[in-house]
C-alpha atoms as a PDB file:
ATOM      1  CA  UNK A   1      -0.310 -47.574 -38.546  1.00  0.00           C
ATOM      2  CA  UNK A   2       1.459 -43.952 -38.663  1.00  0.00           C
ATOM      3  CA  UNK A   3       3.989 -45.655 -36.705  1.00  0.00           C
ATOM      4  CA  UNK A   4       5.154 -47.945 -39.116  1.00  0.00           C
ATOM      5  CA  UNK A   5       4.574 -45.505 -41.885  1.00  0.00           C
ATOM      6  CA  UNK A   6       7.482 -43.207 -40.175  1.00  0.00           C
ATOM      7  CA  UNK A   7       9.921 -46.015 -40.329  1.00  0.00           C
ATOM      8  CA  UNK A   8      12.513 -46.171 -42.984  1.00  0.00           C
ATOM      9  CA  UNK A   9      11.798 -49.063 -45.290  1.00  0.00           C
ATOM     10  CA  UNK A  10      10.130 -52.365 -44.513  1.00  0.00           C
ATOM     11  CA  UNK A  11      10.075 -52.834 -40.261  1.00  0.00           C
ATOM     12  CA  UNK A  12      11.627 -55.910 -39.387  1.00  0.00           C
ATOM     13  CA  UNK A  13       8.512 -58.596 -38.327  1.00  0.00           C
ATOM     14  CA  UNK A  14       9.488 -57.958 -34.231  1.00  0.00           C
ATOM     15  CA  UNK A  15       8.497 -54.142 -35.105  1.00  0.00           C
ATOM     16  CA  UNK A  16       5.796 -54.562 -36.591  1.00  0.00           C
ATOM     17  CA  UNK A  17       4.317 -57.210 -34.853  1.00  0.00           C
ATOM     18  CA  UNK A  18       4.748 -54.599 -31.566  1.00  0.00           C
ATOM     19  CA  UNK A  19       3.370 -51.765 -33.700  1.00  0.00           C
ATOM     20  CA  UNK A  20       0.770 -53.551 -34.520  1.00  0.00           C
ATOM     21  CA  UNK A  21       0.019 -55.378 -31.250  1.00  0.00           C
ATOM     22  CA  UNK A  22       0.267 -51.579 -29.703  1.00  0.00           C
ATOM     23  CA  UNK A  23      -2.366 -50.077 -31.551  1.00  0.00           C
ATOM     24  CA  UNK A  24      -4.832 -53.095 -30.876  1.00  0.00           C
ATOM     25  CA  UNK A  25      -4.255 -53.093 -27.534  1.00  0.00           C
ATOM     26  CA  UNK A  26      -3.467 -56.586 -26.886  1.00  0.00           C
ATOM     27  CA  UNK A  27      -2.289 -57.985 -23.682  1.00  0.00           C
ATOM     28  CA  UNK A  28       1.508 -59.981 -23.377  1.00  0.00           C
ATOM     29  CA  UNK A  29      -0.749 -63.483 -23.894  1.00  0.00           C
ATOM     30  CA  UNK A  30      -2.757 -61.920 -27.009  1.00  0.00           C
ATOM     31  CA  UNK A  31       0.664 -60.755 -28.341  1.00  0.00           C
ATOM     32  CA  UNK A  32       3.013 -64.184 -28.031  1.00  0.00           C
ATOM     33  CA  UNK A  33       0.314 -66.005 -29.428  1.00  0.00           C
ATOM     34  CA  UNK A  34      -0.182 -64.152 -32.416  1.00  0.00           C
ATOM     35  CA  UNK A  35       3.409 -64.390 -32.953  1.00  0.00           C
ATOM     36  CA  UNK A  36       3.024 -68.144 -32.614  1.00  0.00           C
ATOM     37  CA  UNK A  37       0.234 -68.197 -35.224  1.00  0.00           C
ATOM     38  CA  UNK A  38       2.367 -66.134 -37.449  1.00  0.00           C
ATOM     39  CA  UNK A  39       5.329 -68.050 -37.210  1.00  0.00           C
ATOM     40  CA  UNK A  40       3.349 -71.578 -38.083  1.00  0.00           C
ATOM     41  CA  UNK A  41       0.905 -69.751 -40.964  1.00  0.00           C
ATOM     42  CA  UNK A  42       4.368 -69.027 -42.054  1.00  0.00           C
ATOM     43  CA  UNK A  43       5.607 -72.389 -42.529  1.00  0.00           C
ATOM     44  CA  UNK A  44       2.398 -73.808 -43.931  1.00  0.00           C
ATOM     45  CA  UNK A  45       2.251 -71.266 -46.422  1.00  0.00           C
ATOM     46  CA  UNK A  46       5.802 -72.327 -47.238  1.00  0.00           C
ATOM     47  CA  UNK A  47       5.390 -75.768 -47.588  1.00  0.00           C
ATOM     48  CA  UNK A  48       2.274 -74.860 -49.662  1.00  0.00           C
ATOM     49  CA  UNK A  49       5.059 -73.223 -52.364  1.00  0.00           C
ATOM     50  CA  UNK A  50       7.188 -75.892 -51.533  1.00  0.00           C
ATOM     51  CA  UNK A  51       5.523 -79.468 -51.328  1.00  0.00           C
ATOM     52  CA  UNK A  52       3.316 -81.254 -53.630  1.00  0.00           C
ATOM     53  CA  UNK A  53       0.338 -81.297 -51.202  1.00  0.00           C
ATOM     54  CA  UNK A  54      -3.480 -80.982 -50.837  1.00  0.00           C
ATOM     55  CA  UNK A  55      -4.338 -77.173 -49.714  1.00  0.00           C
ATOM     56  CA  UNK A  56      -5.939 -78.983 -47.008  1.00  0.00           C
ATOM     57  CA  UNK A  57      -2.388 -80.150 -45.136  1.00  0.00           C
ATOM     58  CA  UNK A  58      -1.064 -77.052 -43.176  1.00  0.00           C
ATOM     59  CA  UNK A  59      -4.641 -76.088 -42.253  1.00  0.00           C
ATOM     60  CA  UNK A  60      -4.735 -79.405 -40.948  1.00  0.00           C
ATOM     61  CA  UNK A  61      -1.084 -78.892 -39.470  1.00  0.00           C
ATOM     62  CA  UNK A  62      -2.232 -75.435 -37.568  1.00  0.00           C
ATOM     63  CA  UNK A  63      -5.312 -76.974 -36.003  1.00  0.00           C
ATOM     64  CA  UNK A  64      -3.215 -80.106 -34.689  1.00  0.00           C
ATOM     65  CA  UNK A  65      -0.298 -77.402 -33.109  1.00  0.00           C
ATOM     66  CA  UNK A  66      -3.134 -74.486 -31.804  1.00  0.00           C
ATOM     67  CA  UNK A  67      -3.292 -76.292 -28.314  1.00  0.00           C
ATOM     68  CA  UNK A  68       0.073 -76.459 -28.282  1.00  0.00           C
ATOM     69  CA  UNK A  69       0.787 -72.931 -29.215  1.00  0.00           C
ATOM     70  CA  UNK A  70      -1.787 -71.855 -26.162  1.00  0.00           C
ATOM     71  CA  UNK A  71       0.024 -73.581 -23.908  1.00  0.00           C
ATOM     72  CA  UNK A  72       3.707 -72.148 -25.115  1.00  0.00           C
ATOM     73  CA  UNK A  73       1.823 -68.768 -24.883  1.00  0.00           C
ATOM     74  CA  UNK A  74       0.329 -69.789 -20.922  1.00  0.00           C
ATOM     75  CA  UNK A  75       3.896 -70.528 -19.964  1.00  0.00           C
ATOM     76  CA  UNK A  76       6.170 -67.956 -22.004  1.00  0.00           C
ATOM     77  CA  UNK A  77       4.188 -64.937 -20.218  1.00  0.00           C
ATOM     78  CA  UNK A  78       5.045 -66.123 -17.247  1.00  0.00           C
ATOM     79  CA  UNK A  79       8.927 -65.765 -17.912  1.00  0.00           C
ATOM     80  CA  UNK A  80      11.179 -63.499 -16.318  1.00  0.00           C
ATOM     81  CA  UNK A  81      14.198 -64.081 -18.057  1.00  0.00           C
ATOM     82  CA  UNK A  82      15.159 -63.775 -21.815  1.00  0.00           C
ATOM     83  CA  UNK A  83      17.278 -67.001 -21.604  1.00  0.00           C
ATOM     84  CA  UNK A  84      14.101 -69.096 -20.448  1.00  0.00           C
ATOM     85  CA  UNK A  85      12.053 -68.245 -23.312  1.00  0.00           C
ATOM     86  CA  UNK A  86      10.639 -71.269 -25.467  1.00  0.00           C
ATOM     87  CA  UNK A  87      12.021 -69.826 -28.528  1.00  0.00           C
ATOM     88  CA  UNK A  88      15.054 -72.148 -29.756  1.00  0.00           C
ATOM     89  CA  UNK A  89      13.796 -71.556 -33.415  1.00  0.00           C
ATOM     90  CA  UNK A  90      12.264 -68.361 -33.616  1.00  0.00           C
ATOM     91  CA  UNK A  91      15.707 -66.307 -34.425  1.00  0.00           C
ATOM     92  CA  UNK A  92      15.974 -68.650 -37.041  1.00  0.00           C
ATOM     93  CA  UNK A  93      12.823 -67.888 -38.776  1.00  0.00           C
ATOM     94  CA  UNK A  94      13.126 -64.136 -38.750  1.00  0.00           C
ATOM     95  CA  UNK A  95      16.847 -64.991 -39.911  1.00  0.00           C
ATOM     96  CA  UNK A  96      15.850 -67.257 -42.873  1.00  0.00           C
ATOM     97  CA  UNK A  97      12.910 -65.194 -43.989  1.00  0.00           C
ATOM     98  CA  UNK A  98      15.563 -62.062 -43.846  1.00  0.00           C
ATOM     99  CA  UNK A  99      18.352 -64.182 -45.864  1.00  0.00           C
ATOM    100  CA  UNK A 100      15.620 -65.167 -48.301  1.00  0.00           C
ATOM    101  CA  UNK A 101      14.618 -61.523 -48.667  1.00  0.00           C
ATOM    102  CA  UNK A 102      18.018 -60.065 -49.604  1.00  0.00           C
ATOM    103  CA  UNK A 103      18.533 -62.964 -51.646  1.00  0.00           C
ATOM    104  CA  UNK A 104      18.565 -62.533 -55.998  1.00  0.00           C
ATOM    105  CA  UNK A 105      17.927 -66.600 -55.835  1.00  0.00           C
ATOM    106  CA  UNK A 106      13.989 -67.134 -54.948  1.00  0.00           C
ATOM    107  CA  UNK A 107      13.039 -70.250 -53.611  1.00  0.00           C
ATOM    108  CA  UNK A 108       9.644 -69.300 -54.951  1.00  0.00           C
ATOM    109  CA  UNK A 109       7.613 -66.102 -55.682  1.00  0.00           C
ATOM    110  CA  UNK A 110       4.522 -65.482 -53.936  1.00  0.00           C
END
């Protein structure tokens, strides 16, 4: 973790996910799909903040979505080219989570 220790400030999440998926040693499939997981966790954990709903939902959310996010991960290592990527919505999420950041208005407080 020296790596992201050297950095100025907070790493952006694309950093430190490749720090981090560096140092563990994890192959292109190990690191999409942690991405993947991160990206949903992230949106559970959101609509846990944001929704009036049992704890239970976005667990329940992840486990329907995990197939799906092994196959995304099966097909997105096998990619050559940036503009074939299944990733319409992922610049949006590190976007939105960046806007919310700088922002004085919270949405909620975790």
């Amino acid at each position: 973790m020296r790596g992201l220790r050297a950095l100025d400030g907070a790493p952006q999440r694309p950093v430190a996910l490749g720090v981090v998926t560096a140092l563990t040693a994890m192959d292109e499939r190990q690191a999409a799909r942690v991405c993947l997981y991160d990206d949903a966790q992230a949106v559970a954990s959101a609509a846990l903040k944001l929704l009036p709903i049992d704890p239970l939902e976005p667990v329940r959310w992840l486990l329907t979505v995990a197939l799906m996010i092994d196959e995304v991960t099966r097909e997105a290592v096998t990619i050559t080219e940036p503009a074939a990527l299944p990733a319409s919505a992922a610049p949006l999420i590190e976007e939105w989570s960046l806007t919310h950041y700088l922002s004085k208005r919270r949405m909620f407080r975790a």
